[in-house]
Protein backbone atom coordinates (compact mmCIF):
# COMPACT_ATOMS: atom_id res chain seq x y z
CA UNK A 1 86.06 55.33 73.85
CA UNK A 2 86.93 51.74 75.89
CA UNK A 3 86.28 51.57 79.41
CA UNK A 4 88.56 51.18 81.75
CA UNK A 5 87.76 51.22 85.66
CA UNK A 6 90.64 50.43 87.34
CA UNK A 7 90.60 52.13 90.53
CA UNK A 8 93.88 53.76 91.57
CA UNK A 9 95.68 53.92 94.94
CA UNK A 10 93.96 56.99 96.56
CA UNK A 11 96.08 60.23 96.59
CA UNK A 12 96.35 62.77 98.86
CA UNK A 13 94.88 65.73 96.70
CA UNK A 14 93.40 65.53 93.24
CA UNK A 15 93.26 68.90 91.43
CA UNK A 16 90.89 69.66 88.46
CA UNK A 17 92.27 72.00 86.51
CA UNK A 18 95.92 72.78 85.55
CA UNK A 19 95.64 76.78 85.22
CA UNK A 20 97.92 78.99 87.01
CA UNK A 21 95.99 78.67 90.15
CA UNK A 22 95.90 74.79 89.62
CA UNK A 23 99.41 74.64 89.29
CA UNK A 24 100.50 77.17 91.74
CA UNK A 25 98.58 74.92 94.70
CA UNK A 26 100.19 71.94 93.49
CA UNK A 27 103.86 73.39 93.78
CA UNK A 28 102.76 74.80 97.46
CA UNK A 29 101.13 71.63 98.44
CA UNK A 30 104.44 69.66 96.89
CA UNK A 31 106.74 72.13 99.37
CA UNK A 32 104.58 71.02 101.95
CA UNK A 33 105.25 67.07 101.54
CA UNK A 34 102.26 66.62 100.12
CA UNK A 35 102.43 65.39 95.85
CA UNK A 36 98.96 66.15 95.02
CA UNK A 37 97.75 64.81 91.18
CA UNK A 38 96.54 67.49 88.74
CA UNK A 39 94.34 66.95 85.91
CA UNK A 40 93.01 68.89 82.60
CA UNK A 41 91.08 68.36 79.72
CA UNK A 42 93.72 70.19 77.54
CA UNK A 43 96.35 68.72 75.95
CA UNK A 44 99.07 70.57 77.32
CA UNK A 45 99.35 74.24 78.64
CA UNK A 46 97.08 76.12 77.08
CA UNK A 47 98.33 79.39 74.73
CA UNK A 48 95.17 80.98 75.13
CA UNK A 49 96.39 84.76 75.36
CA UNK A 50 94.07 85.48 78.69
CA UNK A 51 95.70 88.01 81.55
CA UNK A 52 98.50 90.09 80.43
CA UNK A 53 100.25 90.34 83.54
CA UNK A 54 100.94 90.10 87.27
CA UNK A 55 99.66 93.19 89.47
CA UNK A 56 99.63 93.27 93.19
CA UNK A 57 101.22 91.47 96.35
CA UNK A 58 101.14 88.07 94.09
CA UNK A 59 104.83 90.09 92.60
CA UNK A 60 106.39 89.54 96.24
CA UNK A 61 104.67 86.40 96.75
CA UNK A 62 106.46 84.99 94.25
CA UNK A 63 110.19 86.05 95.17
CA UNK A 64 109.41 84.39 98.30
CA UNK A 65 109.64 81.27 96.81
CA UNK A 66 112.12 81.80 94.80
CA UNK A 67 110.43 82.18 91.37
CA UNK A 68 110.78 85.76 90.40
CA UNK A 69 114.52 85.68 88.76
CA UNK A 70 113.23 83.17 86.94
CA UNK A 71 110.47 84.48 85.96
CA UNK A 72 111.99 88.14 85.01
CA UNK A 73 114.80 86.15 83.50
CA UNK A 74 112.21 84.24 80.84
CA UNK A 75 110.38 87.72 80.22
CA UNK A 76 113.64 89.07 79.28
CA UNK A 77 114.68 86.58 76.95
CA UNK A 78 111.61 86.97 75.15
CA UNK A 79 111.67 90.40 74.51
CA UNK A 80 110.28 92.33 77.32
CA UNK A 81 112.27 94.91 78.69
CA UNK A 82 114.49 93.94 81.66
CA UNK A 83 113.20 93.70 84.76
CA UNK A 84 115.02 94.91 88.17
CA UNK A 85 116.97 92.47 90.27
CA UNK A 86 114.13 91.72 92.80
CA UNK A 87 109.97 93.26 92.82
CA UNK A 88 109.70 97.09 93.15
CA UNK A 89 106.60 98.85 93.38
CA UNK A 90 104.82 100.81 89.94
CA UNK A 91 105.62 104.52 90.35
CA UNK A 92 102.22 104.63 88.89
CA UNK A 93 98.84 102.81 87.46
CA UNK A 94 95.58 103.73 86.44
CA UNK A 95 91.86 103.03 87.81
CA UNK A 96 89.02 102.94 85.50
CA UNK A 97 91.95 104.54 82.61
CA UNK A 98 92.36 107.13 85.27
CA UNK A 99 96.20 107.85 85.90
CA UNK A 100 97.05 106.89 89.40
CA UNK A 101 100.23 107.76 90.68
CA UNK A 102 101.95 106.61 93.20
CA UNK A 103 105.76 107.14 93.47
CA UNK A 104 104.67 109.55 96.85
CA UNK A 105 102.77 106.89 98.50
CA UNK A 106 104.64 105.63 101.83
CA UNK A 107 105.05 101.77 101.81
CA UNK A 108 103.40 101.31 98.04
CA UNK A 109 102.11 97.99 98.04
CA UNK A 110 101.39 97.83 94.25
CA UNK A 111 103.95 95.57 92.25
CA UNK A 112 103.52 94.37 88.46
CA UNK A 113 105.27 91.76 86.36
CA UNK A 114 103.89 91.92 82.89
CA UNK A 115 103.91 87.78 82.45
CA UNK A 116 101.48 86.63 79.53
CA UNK A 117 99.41 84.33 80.99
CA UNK A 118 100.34 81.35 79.01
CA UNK A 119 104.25 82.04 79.31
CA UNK A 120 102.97 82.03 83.28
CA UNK A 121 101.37 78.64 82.93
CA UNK A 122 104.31 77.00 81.37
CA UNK A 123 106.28 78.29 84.10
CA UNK A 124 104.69 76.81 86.92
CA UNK A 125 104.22 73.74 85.22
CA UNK A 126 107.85 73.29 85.14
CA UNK A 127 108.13 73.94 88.20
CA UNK A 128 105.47 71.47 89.45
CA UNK A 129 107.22 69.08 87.36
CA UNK A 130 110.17 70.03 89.13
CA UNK A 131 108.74 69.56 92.81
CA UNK A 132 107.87 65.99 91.41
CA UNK A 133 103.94 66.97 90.62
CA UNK A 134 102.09 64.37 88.28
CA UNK A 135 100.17 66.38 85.86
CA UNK A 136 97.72 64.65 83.72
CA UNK A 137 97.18 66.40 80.58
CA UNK A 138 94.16 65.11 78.64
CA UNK A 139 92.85 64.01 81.61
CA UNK A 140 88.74 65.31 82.01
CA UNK A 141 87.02 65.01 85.81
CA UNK A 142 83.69 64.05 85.09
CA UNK A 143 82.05 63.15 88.28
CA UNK A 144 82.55 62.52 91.49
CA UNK A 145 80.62 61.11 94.79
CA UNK A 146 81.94 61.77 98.49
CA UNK A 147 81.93 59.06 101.17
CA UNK A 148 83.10 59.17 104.44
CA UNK A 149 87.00 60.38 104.27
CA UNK A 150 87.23 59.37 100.68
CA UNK A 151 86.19 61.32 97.72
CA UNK A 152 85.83 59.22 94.78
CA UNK A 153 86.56 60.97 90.87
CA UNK A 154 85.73 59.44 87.49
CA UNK A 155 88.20 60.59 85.33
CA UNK A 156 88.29 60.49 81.29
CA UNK A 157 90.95 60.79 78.47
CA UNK A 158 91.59 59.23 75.02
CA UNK A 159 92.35 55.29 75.94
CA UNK A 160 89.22 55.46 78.97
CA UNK A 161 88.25 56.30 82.23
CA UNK A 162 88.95 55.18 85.51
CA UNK A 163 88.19 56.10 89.21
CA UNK A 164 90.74 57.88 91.19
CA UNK A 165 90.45 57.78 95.19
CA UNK A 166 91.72 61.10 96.88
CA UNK A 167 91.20 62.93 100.41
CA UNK A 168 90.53 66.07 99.17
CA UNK A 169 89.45 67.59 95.48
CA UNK A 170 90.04 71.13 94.96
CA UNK A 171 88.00 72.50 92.20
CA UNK A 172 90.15 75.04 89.82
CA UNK A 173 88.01 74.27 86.85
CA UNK A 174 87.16 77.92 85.90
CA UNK A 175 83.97 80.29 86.32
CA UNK A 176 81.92 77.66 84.76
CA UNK A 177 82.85 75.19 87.24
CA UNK A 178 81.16 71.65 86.98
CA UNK A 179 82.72 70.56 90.42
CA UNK A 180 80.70 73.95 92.46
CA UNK A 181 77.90 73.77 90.21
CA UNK A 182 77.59 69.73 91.24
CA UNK A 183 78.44 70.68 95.31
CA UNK A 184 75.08 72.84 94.53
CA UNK A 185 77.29 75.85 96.60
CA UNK A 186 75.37 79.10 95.59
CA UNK A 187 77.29 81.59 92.93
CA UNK A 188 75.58 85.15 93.90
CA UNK A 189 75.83 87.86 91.73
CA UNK A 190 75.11 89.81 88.64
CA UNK A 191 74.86 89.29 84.99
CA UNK A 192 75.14 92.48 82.96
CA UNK A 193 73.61 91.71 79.52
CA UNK A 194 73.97 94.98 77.78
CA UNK A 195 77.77 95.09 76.18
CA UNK A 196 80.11 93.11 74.24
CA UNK A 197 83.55 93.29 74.51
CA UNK A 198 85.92 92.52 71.77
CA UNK A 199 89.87 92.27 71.86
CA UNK A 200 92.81 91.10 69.67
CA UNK A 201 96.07 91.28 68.90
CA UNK A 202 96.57 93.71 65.47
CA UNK A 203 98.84 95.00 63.38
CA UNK A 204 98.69 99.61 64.09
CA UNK A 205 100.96 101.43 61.45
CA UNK A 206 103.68 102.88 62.86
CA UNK A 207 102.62 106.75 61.78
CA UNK A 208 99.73 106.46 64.27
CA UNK A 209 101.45 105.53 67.65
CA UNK A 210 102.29 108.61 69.94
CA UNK A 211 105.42 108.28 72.17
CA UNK A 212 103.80 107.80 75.20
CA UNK A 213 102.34 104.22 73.85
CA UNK A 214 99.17 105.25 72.96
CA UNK A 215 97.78 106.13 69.60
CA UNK A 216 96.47 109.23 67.16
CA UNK A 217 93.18 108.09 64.82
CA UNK A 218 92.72 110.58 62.56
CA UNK A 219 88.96 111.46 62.65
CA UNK A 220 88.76 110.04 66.17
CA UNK A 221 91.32 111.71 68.27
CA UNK A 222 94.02 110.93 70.83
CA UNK A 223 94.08 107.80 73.14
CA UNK A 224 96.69 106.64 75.87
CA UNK A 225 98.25 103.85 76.41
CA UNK A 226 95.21 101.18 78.41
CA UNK A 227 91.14 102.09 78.76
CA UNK A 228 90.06 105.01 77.41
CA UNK A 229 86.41 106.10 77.97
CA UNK A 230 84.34 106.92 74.90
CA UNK A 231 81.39 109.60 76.30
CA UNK A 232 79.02 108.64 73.95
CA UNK A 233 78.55 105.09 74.95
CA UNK A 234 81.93 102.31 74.94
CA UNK A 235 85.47 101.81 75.92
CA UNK A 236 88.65 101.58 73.83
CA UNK A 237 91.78 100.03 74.78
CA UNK A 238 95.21 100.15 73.00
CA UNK A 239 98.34 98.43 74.62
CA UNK A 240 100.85 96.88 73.35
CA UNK A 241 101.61 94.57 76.68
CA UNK A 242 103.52 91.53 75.08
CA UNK A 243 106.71 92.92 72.85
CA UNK A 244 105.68 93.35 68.90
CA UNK A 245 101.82 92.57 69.76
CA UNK A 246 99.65 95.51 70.46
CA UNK A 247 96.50 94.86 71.89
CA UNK A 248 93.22 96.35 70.74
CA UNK A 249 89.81 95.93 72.68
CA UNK A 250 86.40 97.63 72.69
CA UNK A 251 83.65 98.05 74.75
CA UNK A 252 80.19 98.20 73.25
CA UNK A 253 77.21 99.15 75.18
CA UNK A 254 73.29 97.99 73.91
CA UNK A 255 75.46 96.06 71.11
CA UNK A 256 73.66 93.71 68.80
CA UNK A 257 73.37 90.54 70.26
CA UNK A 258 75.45 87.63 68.65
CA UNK A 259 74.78 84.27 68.77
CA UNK A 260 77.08 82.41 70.75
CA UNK A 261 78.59 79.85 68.39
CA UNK A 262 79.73 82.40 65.93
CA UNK A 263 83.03 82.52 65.41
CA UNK A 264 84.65 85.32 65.90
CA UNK A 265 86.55 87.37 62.91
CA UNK A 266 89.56 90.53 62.72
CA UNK A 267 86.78 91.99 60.74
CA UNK A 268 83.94 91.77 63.73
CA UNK A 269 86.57 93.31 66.23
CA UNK A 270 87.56 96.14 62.79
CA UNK A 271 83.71 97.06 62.53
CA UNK A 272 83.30 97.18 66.49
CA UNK A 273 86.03 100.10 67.04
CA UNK A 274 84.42 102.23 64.02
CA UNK A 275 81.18 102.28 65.56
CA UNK A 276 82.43 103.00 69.23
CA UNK A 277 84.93 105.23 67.87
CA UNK A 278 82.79 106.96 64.79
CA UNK A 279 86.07 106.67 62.53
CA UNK A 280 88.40 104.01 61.01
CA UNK A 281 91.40 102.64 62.48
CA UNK A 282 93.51 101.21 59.77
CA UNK A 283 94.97 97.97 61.27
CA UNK A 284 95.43 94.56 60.40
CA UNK A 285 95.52 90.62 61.81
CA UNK A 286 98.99 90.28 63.27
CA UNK A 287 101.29 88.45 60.70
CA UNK A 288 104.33 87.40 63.99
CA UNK A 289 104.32 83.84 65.31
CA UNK A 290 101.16 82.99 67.42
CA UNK A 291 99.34 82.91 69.96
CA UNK A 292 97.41 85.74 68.68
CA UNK A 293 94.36 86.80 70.83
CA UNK A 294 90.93 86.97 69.61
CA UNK A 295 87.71 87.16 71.45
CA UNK A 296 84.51 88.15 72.04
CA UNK A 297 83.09 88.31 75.18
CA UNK A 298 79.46 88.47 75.88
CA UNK A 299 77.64 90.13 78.98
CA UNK A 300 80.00 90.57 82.47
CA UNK A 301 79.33 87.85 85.26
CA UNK A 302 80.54 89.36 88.55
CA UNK A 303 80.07 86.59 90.73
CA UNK A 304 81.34 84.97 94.19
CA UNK A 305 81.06 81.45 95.76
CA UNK A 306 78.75 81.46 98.96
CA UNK A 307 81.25 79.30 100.41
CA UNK A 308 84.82 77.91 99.49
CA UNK A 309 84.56 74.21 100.71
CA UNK A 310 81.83 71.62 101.29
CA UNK A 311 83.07 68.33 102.82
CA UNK A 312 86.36 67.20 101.10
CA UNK A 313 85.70 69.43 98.16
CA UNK A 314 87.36 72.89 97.88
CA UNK A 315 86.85 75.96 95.59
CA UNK A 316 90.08 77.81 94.28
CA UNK A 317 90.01 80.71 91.59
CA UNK A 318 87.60 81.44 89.13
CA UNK A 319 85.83 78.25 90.64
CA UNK A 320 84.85 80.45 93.68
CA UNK A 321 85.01 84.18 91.26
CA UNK A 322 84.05 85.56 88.45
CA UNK A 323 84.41 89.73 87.68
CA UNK A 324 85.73 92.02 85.30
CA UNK A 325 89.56 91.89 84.02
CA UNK A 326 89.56 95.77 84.39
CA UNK A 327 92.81 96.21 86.45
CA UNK A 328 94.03 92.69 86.23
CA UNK A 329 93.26 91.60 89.81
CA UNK A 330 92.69 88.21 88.93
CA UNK A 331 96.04 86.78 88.98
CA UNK A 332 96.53 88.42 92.08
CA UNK A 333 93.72 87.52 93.64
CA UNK A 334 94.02 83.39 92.50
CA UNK A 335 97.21 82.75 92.92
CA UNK A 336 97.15 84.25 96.18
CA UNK A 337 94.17 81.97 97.45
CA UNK A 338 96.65 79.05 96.27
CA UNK A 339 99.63 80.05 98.22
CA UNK A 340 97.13 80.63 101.63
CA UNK A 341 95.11 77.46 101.03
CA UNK A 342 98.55 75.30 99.78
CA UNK A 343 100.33 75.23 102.84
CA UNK A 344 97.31 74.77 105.40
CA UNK A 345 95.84 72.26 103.40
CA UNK A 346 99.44 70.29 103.81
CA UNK A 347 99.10 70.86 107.33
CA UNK A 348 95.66 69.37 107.63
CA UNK A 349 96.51 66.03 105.28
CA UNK A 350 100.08 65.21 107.47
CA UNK A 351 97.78 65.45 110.42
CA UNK A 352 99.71 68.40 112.24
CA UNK A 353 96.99 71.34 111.02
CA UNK A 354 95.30 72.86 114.50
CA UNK A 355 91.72 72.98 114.69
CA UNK A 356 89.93 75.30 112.18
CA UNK A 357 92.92 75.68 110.37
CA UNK A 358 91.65 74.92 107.15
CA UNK A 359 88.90 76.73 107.66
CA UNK A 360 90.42 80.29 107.49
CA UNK A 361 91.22 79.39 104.05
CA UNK A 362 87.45 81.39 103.49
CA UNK A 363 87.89 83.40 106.29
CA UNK A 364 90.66 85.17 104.99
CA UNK A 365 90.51 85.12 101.09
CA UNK A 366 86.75 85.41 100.38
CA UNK A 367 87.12 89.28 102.10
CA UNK A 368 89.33 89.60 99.81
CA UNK A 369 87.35 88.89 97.15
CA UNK A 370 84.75 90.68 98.08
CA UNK A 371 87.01 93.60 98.12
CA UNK A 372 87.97 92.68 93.96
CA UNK A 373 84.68 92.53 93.23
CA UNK A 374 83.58 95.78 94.78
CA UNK A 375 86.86 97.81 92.85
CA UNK A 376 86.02 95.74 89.54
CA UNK A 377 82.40 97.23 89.37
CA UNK A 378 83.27 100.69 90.89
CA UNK A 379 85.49 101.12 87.93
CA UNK A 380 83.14 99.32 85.40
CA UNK A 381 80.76 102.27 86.46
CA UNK A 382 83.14 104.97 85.94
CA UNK A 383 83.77 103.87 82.34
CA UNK A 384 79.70 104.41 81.57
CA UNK A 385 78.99 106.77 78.98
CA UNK A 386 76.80 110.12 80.06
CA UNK A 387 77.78 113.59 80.95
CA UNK A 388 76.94 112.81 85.02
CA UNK A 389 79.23 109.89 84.71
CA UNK A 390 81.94 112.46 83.30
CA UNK A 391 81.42 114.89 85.87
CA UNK A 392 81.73 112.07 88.74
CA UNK A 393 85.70 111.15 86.51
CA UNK A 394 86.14 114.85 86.62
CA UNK A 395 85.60 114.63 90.54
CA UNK A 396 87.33 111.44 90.73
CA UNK A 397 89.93 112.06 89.17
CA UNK A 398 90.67 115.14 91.53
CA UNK A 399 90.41 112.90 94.51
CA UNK A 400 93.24 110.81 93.15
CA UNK A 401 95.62 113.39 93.04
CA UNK A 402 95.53 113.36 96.78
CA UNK A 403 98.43 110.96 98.23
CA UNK A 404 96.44 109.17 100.80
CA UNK A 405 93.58 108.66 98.25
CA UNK A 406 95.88 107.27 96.22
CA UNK A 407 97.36 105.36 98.50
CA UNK A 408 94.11 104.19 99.59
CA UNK A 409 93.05 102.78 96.26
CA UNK A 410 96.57 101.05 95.47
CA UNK A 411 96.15 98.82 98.43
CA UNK A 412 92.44 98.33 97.16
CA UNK A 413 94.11 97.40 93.80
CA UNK A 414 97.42 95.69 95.77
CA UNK A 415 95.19 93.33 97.88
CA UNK A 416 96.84 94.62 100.98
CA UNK A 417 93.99 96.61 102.60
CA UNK A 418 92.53 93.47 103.89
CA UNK A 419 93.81 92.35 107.47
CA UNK A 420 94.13 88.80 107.84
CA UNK A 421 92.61 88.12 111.88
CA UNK A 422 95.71 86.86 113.47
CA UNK A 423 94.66 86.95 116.66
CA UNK A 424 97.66 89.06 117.99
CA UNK A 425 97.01 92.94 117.51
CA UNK A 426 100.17 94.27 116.73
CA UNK A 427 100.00 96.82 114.18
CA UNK A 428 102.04 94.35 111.71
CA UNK A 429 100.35 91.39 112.59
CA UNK A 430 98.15 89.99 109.50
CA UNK A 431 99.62 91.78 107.33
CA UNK A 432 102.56 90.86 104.56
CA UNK A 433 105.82 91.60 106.13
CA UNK A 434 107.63 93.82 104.91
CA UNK A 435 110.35 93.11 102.13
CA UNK A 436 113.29 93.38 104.87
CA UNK A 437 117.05 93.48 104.79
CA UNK A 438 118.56 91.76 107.19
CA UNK A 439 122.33 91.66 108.34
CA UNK A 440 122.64 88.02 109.69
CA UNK A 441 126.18 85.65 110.47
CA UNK A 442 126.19 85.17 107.06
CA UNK A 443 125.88 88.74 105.31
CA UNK A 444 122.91 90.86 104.01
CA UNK A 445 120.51 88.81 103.27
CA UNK A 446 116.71 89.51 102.05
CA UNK A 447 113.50 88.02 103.75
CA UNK A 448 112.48 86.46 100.94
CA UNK A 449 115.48 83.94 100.90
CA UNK A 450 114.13 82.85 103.46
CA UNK A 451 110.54 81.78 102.56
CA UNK A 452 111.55 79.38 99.61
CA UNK A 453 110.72 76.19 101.17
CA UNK A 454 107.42 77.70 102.53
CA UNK A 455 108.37 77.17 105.46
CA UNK A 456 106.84 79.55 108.53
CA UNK A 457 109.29 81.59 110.07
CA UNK A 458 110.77 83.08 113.23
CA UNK A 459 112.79 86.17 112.60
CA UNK A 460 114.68 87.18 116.28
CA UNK A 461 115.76 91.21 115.66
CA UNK A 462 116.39 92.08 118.75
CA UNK A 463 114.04 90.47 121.04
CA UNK A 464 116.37 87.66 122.16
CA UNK A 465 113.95 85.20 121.77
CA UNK A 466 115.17 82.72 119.65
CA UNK A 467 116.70 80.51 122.05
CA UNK A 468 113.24 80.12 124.00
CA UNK A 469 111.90 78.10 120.67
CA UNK A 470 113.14 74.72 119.54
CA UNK A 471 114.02 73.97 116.38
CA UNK A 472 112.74 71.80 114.03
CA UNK A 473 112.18 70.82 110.35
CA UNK A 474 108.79 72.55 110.59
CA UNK A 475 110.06 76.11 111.35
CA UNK A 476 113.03 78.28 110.44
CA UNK A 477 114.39 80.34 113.12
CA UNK A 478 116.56 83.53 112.04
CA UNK A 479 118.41 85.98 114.30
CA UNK A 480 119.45 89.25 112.33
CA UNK A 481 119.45 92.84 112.56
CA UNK A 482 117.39 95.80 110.20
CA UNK A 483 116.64 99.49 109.83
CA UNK A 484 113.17 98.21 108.03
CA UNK A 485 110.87 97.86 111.38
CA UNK A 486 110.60 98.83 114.59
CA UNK A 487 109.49 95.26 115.30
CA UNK A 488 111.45 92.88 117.16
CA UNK A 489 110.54 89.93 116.22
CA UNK A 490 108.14 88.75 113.75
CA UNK A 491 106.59 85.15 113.79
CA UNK A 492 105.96 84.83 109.61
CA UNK A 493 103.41 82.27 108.35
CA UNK A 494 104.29 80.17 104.76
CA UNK A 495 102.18 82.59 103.26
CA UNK A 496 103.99 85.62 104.04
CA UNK A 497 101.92 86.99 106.26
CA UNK A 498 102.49 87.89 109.98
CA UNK A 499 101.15 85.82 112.33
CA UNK A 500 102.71 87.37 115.49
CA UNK A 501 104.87 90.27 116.18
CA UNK A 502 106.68 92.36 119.42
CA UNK A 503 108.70 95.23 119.71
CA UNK A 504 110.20 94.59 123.30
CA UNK A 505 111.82 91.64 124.66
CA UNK A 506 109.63 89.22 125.50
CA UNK A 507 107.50 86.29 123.62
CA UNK A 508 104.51 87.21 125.08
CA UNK A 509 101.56 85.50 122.87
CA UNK A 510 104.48 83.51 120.69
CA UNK A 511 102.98 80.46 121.97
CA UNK A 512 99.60 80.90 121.58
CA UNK A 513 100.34 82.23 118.04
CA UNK A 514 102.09 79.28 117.58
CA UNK A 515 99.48 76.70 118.77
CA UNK A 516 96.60 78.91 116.67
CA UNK A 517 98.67 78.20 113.45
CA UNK A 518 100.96 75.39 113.36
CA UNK A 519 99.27 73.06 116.64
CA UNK A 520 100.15 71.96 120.06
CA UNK A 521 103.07 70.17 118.92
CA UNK A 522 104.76 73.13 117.36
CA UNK A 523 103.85 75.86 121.09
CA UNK A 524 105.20 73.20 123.21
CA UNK A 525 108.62 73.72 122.06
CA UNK A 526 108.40 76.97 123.36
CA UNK A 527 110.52 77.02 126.58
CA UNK A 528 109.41 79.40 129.28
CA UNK A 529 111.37 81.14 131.65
């Protein structure tokens, strides 16, 4: 390969790694003024069949800016089945392949959209490309050195390398991340060597699927639709997730080890469900267009960053955790750091950020994680073979037919039992608000139309307070009625999340809410009196 070192113009943001969390902080940091530059070893977006879906408050995140019809649109037109008109919560879900249910829960925060991962990468790349986003495809970081306000990137692709000057680098370069591992930032946690997990997409013969999506193996038994817990020792999953491509997977516990550059085979994955499942299940490699998933996956890292950012360097994603897919919180919990750290890092590179603003980018979302990790292994355990571990399902399972249990663990799942520290203690205050309708000048209209641009916003519903705040490009003030809150008025960050809230008449705290989140500049157009 030649050299070239030409040193570029320095940009406002360079991005390593053009995943959906890579790509979703580029389109947020694009709505906030900033064009950030994205980079990635792969050619093009990859097709690599990882997550199967969207599950959580990511669903509503999403038709806030706009995205969701699209989205749902896209899904439909390959297949899927249609989606409704805007996000409404799963009636039910499961936890550790137990059923939850949820259609009694008050306020279910639990929302899916069953997007293949590589149909959602495409996506938002069109959509950075859209918002005017350079993405370099075939473009490797290799190193980088930080000096004074600058950090300084050596990147590599087919003609070269060159140098590319930025003001920040945010790492989204996976769980094996070069940039965190070269910061030297700790990655605490645990390595579970004993299992192997195997999964691809198959061909099942019709006579053996049930009607409730799940299967009948003669000599094996019956198994629903997702994980299924094999007593004896493993886990086997059927689900056909993507139209006309069922899923298998399998769990095996004290497997024989494998070395890692074997390649993996249909026939490994085959022989792995007879011996979890002690009989034969007749299928066959899929024969449909591709991608077609097939993988093996060796030991479980459940791991988290000791700390999100070390001088201009950030960590987003799997760069700052690593757990089990069980669930499918990682979508949810990625894309959601992206949308909190995309508009406050805007904020701090136009120069109009408070103090510490950037800061509660780990403040807020590594909680959260915390939270993943501790539902990822707490259902990881209740999949264990042994008759004790059965007993505790049994028990569990019991406790889940209880509303407010359930409730309890869809938040856990949703992402919403984690309070965001505001610094205003109304009950609704760091939370998401609420997916309102609201009767404005111009008609019913819903929240979320208002939160394309991410934009924060003030939302007047009685309080009479939107006349003591100036306007500006930087904030959009509503005045509107709704039956969906007592509140009055709500002061909504770009995230979603509320920053400030009353239910009389009065803007006490609006302007100390305001300087906390959006700076002096932005509180001083609060008039008083």
């Amino acid at each position: 390969m030649s050299e070239n070192r030409l040193q570029e113009t320095e940009h406002d943001v360079l991005i390593a790694g053009a995943g959906p969390n890579g790509l979703m902080l580029a389109c947020e940091l694009a709505l906030g003024g900033i064009r950030p530059v994205v980079v990635d070893p792969l050619p093009g977006p990859s097709d690599e069949p990882k997550a199967n879906g969207l599950v959580g408050q990511v669903v509503r995140l999403l038709d806030m800016r706009g995205l969701y019809p699209g989205f749902a649109a896209e899904l439909e037109r390959l297949g899927f089945p249609a989606e409704p008109a805007h996000p409404e919560p799963a009636p039910r879900y499961i936890f550790a392949g137990m059923a939850l249910e949820l259609a009694e829960v008050p306020e279910n925060p639990l929302y899916g959209l069953p997007v293949p991962q590589p149909v959602l990468v495409r996506l938002l790349a069109d959509r950075a490309r859209e918002l005017g986003v350079e993405v370099r495809w075939g473009h490797r970081l290799d190193d980088f050195t930080e000096s004074g306000e600058t950090v300084v990137a050596t990147v590599t692709h087919s003609g070269g390398s060159y140098r590319a000057a930025t003001r920040i680098l945010v790492a989204a370069d996976g769980g094996r991340s070069a940039v965190r591992k070269k910061l030297g930032i700790g990655f605490s946690g645990v390595t579970t060597g004993d299992r192997i997990s195997r999964l691809g997409h198959a061909e099942i013969p019709a006579e053996l699927r049930t009607p409730d999506g799940g299967l009948e193996i003669p000599g094996a038994g019956s198994f629903h639709f997702g994980h299924n817990r094999i007593e004896s020792g493993g886990m086997f999953v059927f689900a056909e997730l993507i139209p006309g491509k069922p899923l298998v997977s399998v769990l095996e516990y004290d497997a024989a080890p494998v070395a890692p550059d074997t390649p993996m085979t249909f026939g490994e994955l085959r022989d792995s469900v007879r011996r979890v499942l002690g009989a034969e299940l007749p299928m066959q490699p899929p024969a449909g267009p591709g991608p077609h998933a097939l993988r093996r996956i060796v030991d479980q890292n459940t791991r988290l960053a000791d700390r999100y950012r070390k001088g201009r360097v950030l960590l987003l994603g799997d760069a700052a955790h690593v757990h089990s897919a069980i669930g499918g919180p990682g979508l949810n919990l990625g894309l959601q750091d992206a949308i909190n750290l995309g508009w406050k890092l805007a904020a701090y590179l136009r120069g109009t950020a408070p103090a510490g603003l950037l800061d509660t980018y780990e403040s807020e979302r590594r909680p959260v994680a915390e939270r993943v990790i501790l539902h990822s292994l707490s259902q990881t355990a209740l999949l264990a073979p042994g008759p004790e571990v059965t007993a505790l399902r049994e028990l569990f399972a019991e406790l889940l037919g209880i509303p407010e249990v359930a409730g309890h663990i869809g938040h856990l799942l949703a992402g919403s039992d984690v309070r965001y520290d505001v610094g205003d203690d109304h009950p609704l205050s760091g939370r998401l608000v609420p997916d309102l309708a609201l009767e404005t000048a111009d008609g019913t209209r819903r929240l979320a139309d208002f939160m394309h641009g991410a934009r924060p916003l003030l939302l007047d519903l009685g309080a009479g307070i939107a006349g003591t705040v100036g306007s500006g490009d930087d904030l959009s003030i509503v005045t509107a009625t709704t039956s969906g809150t007592e509140a009055t008025a709500l002061l909504v960050r770009p995230d979603g999340y509320i920053a400030w809230a009353t239910d009389g008449s009065t803007d006490t705290g609006l302007r100390a809410a305001l300087d906390r989140w959006f700076g002096p500049a932005r509180s001083a157009c609060v008039r008083v009196g």
